[in-house]
C-alpha atoms as a PDB file:
ATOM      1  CA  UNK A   1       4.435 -13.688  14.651  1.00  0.00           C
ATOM      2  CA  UNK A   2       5.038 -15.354  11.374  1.00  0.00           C
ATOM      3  CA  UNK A   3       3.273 -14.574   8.640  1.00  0.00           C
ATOM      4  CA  UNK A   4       2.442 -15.431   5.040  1.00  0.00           C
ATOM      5  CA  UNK A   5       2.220 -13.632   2.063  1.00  0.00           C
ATOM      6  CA  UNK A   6      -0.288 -14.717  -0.585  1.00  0.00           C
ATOM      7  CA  UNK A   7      -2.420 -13.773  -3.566  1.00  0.00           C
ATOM      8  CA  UNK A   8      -6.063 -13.115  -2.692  1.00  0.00           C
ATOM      9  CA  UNK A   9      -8.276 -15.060  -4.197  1.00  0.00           C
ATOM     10  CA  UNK A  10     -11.763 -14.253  -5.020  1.00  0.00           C
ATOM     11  CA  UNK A  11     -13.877 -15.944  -2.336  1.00  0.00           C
ATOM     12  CA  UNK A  12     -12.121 -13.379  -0.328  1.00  0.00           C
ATOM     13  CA  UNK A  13     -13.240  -9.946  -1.380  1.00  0.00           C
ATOM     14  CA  UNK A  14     -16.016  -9.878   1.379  1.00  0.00           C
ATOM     15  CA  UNK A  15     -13.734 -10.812   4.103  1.00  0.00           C
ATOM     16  CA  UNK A  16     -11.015  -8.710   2.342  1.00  0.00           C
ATOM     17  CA  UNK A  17     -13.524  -5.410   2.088  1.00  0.00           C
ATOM     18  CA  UNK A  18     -14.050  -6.068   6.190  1.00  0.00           C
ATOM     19  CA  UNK A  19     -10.418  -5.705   7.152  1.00  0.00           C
ATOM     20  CA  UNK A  20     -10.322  -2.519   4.823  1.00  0.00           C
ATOM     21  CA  UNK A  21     -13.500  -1.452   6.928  1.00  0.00           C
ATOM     22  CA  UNK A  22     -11.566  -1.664  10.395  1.00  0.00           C
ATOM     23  CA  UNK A  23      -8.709  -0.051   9.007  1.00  0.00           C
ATOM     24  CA  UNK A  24     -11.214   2.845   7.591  1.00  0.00           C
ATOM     25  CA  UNK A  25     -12.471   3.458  11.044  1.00  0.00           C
ATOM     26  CA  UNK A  26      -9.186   3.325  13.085  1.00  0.00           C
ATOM     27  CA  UNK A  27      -7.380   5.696  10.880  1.00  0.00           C
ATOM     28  CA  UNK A  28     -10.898   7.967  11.207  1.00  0.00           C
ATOM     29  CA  UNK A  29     -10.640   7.595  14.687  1.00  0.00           C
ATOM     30  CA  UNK A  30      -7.087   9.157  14.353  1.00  0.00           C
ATOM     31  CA  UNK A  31      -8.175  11.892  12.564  1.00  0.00           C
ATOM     32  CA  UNK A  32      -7.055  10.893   8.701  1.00  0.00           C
ATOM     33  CA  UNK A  33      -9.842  10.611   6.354  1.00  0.00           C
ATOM     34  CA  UNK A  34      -7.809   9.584   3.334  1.00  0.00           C
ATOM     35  CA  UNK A  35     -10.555   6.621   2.782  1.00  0.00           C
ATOM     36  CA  UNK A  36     -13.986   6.129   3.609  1.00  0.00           C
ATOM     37  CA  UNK A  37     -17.458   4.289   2.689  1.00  0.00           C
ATOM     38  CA  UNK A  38     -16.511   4.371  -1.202  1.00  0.00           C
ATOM     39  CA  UNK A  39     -12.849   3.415  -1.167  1.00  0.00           C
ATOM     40  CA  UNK A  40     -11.953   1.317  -0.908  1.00  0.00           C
ATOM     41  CA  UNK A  41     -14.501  -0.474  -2.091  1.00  0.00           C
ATOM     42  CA  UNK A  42     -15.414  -4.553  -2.875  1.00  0.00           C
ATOM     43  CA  UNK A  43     -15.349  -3.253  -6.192  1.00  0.00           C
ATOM     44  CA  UNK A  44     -11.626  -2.135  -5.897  1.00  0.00           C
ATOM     45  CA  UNK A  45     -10.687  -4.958  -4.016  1.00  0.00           C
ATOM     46  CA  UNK A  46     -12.523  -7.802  -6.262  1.00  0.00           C
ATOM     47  CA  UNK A  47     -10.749  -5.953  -9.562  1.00  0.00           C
ATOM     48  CA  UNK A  48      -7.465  -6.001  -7.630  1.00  0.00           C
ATOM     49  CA  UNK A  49      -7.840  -9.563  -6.916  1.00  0.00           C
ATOM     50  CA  UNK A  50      -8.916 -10.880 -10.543  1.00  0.00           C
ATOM     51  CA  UNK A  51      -5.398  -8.525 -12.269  1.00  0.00           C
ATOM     52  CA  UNK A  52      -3.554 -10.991  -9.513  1.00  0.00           C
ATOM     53  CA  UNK A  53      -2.428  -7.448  -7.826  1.00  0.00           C
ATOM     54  CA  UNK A  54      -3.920  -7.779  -4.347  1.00  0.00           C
ATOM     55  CA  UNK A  55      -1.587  -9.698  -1.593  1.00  0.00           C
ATOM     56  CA  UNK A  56      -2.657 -10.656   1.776  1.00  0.00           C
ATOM     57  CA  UNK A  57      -0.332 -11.289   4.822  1.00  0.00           C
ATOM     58  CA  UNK A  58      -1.927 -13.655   6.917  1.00  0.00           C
ATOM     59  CA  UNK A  59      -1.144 -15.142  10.296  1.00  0.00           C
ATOM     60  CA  UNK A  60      -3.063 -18.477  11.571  1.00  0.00           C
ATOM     61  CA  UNK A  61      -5.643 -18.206   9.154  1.00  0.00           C
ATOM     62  CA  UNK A  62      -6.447 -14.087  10.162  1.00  0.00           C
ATOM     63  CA  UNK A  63      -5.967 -11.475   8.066  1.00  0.00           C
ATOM     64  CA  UNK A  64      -3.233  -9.030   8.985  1.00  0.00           C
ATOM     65  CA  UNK A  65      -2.652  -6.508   6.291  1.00  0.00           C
ATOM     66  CA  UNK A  66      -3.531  -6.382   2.562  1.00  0.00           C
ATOM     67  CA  UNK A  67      -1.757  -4.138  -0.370  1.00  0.00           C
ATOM     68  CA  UNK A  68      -2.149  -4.247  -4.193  1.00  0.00           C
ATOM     69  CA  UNK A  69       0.745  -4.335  -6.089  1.00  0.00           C
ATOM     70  CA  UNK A  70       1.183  -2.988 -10.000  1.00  0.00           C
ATOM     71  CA  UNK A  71       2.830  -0.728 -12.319  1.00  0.00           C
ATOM     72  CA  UNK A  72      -0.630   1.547 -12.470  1.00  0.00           C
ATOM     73  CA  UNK A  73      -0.590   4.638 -11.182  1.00  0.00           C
ATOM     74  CA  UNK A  74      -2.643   8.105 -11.144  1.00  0.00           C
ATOM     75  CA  UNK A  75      -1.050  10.469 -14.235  1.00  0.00           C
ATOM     76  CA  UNK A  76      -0.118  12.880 -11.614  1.00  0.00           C
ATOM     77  CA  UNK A  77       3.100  10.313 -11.437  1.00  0.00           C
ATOM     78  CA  UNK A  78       3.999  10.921 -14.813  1.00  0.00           C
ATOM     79  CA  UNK A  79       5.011  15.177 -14.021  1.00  0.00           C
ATOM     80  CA  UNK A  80       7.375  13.407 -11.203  1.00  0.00           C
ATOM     81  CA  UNK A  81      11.136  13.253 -11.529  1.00  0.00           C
ATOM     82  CA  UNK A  82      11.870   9.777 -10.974  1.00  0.00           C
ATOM     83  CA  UNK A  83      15.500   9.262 -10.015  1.00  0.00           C
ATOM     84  CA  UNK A  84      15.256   5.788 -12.674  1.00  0.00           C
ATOM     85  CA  UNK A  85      12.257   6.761 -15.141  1.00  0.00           C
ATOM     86  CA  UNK A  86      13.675   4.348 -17.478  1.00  0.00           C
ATOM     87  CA  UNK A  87      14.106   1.201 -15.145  1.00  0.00           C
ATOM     88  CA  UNK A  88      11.662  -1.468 -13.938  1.00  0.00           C
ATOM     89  CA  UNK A  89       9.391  -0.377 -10.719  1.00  0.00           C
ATOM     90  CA  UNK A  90       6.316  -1.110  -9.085  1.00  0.00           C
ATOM     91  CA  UNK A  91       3.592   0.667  -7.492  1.00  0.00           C
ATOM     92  CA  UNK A  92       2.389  -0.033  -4.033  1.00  0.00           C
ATOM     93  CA  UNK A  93      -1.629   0.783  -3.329  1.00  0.00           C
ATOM     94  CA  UNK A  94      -4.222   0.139  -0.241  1.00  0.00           C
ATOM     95  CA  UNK A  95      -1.540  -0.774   2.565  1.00  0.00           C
ATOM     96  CA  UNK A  96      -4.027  -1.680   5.497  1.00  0.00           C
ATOM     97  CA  UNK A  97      -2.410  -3.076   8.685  1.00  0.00           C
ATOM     98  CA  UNK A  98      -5.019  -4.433  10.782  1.00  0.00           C
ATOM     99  CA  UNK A  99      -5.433  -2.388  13.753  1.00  0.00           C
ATOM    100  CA  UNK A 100      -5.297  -4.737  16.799  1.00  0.00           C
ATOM    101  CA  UNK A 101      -1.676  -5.349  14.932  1.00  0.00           C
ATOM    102  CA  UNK A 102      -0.624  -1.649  14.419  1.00  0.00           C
ATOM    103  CA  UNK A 103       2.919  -0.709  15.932  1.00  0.00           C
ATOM    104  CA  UNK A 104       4.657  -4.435  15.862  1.00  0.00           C
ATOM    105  CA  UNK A 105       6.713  -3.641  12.657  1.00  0.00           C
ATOM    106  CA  UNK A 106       4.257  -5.563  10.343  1.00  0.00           C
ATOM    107  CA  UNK A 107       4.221  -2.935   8.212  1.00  0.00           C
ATOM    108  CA  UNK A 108       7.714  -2.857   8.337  1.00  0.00           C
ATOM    109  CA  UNK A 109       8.068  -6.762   7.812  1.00  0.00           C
ATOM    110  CA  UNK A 110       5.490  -6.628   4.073  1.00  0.00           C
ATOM    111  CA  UNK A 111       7.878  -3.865   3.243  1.00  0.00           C
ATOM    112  CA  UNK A 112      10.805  -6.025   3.796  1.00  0.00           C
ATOM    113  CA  UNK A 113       9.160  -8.822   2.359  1.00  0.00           C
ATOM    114  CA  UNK A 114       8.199  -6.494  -0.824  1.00  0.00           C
ATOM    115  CA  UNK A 115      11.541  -5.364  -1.243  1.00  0.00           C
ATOM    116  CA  UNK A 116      13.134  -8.546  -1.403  1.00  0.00           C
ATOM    117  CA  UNK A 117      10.850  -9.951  -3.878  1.00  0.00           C
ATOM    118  CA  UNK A 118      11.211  -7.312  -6.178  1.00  0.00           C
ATOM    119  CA  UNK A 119      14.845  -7.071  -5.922  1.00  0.00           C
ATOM    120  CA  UNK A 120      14.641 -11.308  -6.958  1.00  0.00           C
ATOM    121  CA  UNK A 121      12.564 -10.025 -10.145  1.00  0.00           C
ATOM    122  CA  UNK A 122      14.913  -7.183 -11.224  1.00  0.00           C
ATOM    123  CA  UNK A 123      12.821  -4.145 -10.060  1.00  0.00           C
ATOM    124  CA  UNK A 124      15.108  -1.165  -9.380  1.00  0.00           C
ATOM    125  CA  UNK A 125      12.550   1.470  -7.674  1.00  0.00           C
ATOM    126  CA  UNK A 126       9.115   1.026  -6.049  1.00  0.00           C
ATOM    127  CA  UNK A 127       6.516   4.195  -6.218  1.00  0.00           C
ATOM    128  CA  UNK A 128       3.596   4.885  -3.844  1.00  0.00           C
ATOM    129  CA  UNK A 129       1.294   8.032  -2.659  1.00  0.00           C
ATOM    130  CA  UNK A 130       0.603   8.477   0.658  1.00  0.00           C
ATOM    131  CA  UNK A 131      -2.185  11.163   2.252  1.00  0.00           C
ATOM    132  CA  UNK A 132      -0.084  14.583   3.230  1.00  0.00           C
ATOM    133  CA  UNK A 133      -2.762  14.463   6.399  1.00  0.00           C
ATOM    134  CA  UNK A 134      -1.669  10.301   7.317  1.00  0.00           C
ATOM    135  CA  UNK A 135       1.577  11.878   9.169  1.00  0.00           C
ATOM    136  CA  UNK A 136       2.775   8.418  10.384  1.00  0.00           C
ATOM    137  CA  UNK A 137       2.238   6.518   7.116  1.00  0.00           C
ATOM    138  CA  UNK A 138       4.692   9.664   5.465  1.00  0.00           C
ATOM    139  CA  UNK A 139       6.938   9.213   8.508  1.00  0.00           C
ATOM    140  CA  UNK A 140       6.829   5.254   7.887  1.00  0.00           C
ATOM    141  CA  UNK A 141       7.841   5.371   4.562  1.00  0.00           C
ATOM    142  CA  UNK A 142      10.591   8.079   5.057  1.00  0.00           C
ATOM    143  CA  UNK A 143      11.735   6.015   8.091  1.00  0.00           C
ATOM    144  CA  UNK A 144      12.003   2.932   5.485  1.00  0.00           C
ATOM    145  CA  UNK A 145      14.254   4.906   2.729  1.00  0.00           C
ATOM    146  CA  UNK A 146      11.304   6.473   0.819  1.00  0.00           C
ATOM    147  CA  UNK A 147      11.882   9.947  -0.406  1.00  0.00           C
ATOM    148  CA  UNK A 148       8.967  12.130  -1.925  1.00  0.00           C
ATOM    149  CA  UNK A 149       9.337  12.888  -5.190  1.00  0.00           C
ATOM    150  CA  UNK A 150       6.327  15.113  -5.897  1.00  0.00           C
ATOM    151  CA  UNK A 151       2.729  15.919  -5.002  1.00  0.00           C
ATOM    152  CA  UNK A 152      -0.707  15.646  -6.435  1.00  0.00           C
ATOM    153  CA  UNK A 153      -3.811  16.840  -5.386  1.00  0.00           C
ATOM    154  CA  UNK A 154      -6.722  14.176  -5.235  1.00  0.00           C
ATOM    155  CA  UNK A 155     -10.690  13.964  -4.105  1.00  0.00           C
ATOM    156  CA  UNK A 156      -9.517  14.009  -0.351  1.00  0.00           C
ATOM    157  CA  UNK A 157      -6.565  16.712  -0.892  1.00  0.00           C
ATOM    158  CA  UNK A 158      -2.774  16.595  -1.015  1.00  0.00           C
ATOM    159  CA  UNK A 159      -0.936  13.669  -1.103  1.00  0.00           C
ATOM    160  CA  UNK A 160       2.687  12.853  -1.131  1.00  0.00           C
ATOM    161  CA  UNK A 161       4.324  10.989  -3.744  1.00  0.00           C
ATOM    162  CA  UNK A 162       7.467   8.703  -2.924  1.00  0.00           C
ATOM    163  CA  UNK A 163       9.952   6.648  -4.504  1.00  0.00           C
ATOM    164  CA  UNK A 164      12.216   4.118  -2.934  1.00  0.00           C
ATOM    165  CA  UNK A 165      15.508   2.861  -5.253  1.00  0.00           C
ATOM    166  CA  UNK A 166      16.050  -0.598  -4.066  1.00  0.00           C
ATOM    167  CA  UNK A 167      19.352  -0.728  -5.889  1.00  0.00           C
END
């Protein structure tokens, strides 16, 4: 499968908001309830999209999995020890694989993809909370390098906080 990796634009959010929808109800259907009805939420996604932060991987013209990308993140981070405080990182939000697509490394490949274009702009760590209960999204991103770093407790409950040093 080859896909693209693109900025969203904003004639998207509807379709956008859909694919989050599908992704809602599979992980549901597994038992995680990290997200629901409110979030995320065309709201989310539409602010995402006008800071230039949302990125869509796309494969014939279908979307295949979406994630925002930043430096903004919940003030929990800040009580964290962060093996590089001082150096340049990002902050990965929303990673939604599309569910007819789940288990054929895509999630693997944005990661990849991710990595490499941080690396090109100088970014030494990337940071990112996943929900305690969302077992294989943990085991994903410690199977990908991520260690966790810390915990905070949010609406939904515990969640996992994670830091990857790319360099």
């Amino acid at each position: 499968m080859n896909i693209t990796y693109r900025k969203a634009t904003s004639d998207e959010v509807f379709k956008i908001y859909q694919h989050y929808v599908r992704v809602i109800e599979s992980m549901q259907a597994n038992g995680i309830y990290q997200w629901d009805n409110l979030y995320p939420n065309p709201a989310t996604i539409a602010a995402d999209v006008s800071a230039g932060d949302l990125i869509v991987g796309e494969n014939d013209g279908e979307i295949i999995l979406t994630y925002a990308v930043n430096k903004e993140c919940e003030e929990d981070y800040e009580a964290c020890s962060w093996q590089y405080p001082n150096e340049p990182f990002i902050v990965i939000h929303r990673l939604g694989v599309n569910p007819k697509y789940h288990r054929q490394g895509i999630a693997k490949s944005a990661m990849a993809f991710l990595e490499n274009s941080a690396k090109e702009k100088g970014i030494r760590t990337i940071r990112l909370d996943t929900f305690c209960e969302n077992f294989a999204g943990a085991s994903f991103y410690e199977g990908i390098g991520f260690k966790t770093i810390g915990y905070a407790h949010w609406k939904k409950g515990k969640y996992q906080i994670m830091e990857k040093v790319l360099y």
